[in-house]
Protein backbone atom coordinates (compact mmCIF):
# COMPACT_ATOMS: atom_id res chain seq x y z
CA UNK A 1 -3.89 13.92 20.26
CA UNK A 2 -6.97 16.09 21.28
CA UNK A 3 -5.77 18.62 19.62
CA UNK A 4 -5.86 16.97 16.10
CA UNK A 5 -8.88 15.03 16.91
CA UNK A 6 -10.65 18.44 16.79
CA UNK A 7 -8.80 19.28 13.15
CA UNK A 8 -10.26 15.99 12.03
CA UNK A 9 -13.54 17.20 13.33
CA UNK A 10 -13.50 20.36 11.67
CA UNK A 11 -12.32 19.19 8.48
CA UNK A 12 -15.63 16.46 8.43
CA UNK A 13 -17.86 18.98 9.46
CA UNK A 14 -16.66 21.34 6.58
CA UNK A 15 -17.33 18.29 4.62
CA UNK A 16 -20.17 16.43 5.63
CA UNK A 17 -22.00 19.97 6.59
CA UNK A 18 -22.91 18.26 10.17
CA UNK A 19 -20.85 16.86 13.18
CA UNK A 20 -19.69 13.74 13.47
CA UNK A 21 -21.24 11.30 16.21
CA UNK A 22 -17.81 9.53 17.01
CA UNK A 23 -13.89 9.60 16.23
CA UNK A 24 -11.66 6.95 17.07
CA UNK A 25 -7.63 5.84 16.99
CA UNK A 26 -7.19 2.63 14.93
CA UNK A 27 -3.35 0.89 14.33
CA UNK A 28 -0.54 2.61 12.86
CA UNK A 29 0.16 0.21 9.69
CA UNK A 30 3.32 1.50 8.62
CA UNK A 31 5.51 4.95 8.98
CA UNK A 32 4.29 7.41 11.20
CA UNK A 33 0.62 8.20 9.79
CA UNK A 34 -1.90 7.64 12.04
CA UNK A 35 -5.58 6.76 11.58
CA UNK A 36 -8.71 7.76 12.55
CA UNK A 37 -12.03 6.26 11.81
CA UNK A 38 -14.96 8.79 12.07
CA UNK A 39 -18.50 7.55 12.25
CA UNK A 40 -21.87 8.94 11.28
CA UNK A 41 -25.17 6.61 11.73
CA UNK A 42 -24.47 3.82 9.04
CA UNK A 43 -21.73 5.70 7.53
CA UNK A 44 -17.46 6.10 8.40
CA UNK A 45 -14.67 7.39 6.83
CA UNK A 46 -10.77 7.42 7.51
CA UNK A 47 -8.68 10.47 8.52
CA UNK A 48 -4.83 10.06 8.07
CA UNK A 49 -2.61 12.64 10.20
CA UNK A 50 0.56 13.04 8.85
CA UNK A 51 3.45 15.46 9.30
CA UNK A 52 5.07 14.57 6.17
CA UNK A 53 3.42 16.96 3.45
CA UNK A 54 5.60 16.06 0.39
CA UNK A 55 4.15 12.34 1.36
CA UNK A 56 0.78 13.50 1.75
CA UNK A 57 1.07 15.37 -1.68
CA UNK A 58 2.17 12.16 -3.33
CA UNK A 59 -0.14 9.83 -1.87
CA UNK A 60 -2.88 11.95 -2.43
CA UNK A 61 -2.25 12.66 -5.83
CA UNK A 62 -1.92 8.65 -6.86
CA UNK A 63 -5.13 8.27 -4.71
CA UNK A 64 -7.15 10.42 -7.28
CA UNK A 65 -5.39 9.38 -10.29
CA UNK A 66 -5.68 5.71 -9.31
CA UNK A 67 -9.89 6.51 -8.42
CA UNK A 68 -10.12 8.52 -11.54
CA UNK A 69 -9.05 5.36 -13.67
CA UNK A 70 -12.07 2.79 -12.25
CA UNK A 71 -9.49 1.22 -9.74
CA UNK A 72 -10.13 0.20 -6.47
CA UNK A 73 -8.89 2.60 -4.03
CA UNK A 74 -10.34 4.29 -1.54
CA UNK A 75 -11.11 8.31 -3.01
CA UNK A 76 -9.71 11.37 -1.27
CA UNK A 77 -12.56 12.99 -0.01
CA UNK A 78 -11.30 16.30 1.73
CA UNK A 79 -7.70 17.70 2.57
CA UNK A 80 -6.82 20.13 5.35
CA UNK A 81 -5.83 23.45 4.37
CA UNK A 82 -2.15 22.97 5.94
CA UNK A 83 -2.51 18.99 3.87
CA UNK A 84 -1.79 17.63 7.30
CA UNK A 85 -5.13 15.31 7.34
CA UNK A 86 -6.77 13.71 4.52
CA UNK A 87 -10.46 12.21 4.25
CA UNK A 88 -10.72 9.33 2.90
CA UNK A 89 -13.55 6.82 1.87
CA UNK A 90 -13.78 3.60 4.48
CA UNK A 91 -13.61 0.32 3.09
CA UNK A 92 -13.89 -1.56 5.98
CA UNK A 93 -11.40 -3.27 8.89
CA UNK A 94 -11.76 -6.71 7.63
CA UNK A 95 -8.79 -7.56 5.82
CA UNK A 96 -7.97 -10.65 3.25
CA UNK A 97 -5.78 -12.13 5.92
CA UNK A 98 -8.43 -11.56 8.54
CA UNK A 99 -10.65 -13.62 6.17
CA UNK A 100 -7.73 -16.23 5.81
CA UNK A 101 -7.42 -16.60 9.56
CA UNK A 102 -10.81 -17.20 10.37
CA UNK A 103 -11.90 -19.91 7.24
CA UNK A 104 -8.16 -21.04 6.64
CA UNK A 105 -7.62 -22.48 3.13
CA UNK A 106 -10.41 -22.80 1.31
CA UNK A 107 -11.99 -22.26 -2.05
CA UNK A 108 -13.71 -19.09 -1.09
CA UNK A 109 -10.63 -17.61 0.33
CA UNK A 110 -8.57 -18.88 -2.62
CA UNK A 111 -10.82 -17.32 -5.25
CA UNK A 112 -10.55 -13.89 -2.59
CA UNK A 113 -7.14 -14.03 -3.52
CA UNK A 114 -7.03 -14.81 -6.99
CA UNK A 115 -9.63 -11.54 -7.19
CA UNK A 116 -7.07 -9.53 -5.49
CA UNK A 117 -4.14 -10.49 -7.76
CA UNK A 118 -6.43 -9.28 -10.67
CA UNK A 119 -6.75 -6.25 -9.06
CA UNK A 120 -3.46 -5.70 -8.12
CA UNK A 121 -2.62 -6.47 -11.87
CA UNK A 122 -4.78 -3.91 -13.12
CA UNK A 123 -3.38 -1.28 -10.66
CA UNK A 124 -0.07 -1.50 -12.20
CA UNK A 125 -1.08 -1.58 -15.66
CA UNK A 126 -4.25 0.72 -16.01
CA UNK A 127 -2.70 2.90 -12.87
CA UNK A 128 0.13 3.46 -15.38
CA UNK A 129 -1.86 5.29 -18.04
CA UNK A 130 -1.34 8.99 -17.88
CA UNK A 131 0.33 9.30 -14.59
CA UNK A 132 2.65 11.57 -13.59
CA UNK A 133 6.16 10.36 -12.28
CA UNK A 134 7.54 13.42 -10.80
CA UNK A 135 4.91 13.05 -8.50
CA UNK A 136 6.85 9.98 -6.98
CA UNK A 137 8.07 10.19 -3.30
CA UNK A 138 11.88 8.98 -4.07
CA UNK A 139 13.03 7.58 -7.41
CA UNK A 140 10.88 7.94 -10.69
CA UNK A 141 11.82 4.62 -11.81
CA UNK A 142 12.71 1.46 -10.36
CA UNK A 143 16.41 1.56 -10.96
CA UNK A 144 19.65 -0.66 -10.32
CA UNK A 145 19.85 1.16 -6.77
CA UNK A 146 16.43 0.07 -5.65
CA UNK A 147 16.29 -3.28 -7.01
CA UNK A 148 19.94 -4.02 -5.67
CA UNK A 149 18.41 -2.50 -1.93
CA UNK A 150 15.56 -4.75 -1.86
CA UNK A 151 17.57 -7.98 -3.01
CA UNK A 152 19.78 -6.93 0.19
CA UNK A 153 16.10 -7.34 2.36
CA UNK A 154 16.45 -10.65 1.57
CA UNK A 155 20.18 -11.23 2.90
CA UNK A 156 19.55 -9.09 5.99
CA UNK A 157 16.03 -10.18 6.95
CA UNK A 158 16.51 -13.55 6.10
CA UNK A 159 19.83 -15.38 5.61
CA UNK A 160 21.56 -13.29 8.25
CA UNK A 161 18.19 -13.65 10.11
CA UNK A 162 18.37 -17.02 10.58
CA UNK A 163 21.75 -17.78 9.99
CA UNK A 164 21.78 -19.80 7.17
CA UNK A 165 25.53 -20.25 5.60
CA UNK A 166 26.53 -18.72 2.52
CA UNK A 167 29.21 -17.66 0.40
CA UNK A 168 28.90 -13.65 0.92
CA UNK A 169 30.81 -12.53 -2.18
CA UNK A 170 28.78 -14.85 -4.57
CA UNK A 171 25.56 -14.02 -3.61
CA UNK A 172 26.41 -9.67 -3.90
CA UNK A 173 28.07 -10.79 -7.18
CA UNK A 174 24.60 -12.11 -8.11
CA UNK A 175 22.89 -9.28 -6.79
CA UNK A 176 24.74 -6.94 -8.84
CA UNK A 177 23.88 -8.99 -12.15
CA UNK A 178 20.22 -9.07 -11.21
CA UNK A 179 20.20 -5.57 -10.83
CA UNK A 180 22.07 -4.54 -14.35
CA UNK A 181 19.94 -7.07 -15.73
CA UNK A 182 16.46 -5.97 -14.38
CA UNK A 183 17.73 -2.32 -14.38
CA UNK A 184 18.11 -2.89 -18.57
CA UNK A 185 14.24 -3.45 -18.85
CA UNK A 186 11.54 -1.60 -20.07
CA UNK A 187 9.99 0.40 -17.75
CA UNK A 188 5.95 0.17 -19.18
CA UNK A 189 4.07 0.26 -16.14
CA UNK A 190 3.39 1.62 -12.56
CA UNK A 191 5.03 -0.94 -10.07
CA UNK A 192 3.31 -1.28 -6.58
CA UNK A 193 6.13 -3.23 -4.79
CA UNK A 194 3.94 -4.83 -2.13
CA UNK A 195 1.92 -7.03 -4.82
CA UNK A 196 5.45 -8.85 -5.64
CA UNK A 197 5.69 -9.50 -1.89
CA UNK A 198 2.27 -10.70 -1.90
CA UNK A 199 2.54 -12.94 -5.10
CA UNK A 200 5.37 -15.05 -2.85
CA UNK A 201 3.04 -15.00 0.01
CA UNK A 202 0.05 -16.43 -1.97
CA UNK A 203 2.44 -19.13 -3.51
CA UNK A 204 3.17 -20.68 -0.08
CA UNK A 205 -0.50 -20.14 1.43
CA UNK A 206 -1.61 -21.96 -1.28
CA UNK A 207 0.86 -24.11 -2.98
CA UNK A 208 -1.69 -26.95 -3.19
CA UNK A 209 -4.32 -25.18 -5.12
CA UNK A 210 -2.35 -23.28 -7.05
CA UNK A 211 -0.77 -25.82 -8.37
CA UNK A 212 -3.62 -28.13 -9.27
């Protein structure tokens, strides 16, 4: 860990043109990046370690297409020569569920959210314009397989789960006509498959505003 602390250091000082005052390990949040926040005075940034360069290549690529387009991302500040650590800008540790969890439902949190499904909208439309598929991790489009292999999250993580009865064969039968059917459409923009997550999620948090 010391070891790529000191990368990280390099790579801001190459940046920045001075050392930083203080480097610190926040939460993994998903795979096996993992995060640094460097601080300067008022200032801080985020360093991502990752072992996976054909991942770093693709997120880092989206980063600066998605920044170059007005959208709001954090930009890609500096990579490491080996692109083992990336630089990025720091937008802060307070999170829109953080903000949820502390006021609970209300109208400023509700119009927080309705803000971020704007954004979220743009990012798959406006992100769309001009970017480069091959660039994409796994598939280029989002085919029969991976609609058919999320629709099976949703047997395994949640009938199975908690062990709701159901007739096994009917419900694969339906998740193979979903998929044709879905797998038939027009493909017109970028899909970021977390906002559909989050769309479901902001139904049930507020189902008595957003219904009004």
């Amino acid at each position: 860990m010391e070891a790529i602390k000191e990368a990280i250091k390099q790579i801001y000082l190459s940046y920045a043109g001075k050392a930083c005052e203080h480097i610190e390990k926040i939460p993994q949040s998903g795979g096996d990046r993992i995060y640094f926040r460097i601080k300067e005075g008022a200032e801080s940034y985020i360093a991502t370690y990752n072992l996976n360069l054909k991942e770093n290549e693709t997120f880092i690529y989206f980063a600066q297409h998605f920044h170059s387009k007005g959208l709001p991302v954090p930009k890609v500040l500096a990579v490491s020569a080996d692109q083992k650590i990336y630089l990025q800008e720091d937008l802060g540790s307070e999170s829109l569920l953080d903000v949820l969890e502390k006021e609970g439902k209300t109208e400023r949190v509700y119009q927080l959210f309705q803000k971020s499904l704007k954004a979220l909208v743009q990012l798959q439309v406006k992100g769309s314009e001009g970017l480069d598929y091959s660039k994409c991790l796994t598939s280029k489009t989002f085919g029969k397989h991976a609609v058919l292999t999320d629709l099976l999250y949703y047997k395994y993580y949640f009938l199975d789960t908690l062990q709701y009865p159901y007739d096994k064969q009917a419900l694969i039968d339906e998740f193979e006509l979903l998929s044709d059917q879905l797998s038939d459409s027009h493909f017109n923009f970028f899909l970021f498959r977390d906002f559909h997550i989050g769309i479901e999620k902001f139904k049930k948090l507020f189902r008595s505003l957003y219904f009004r």
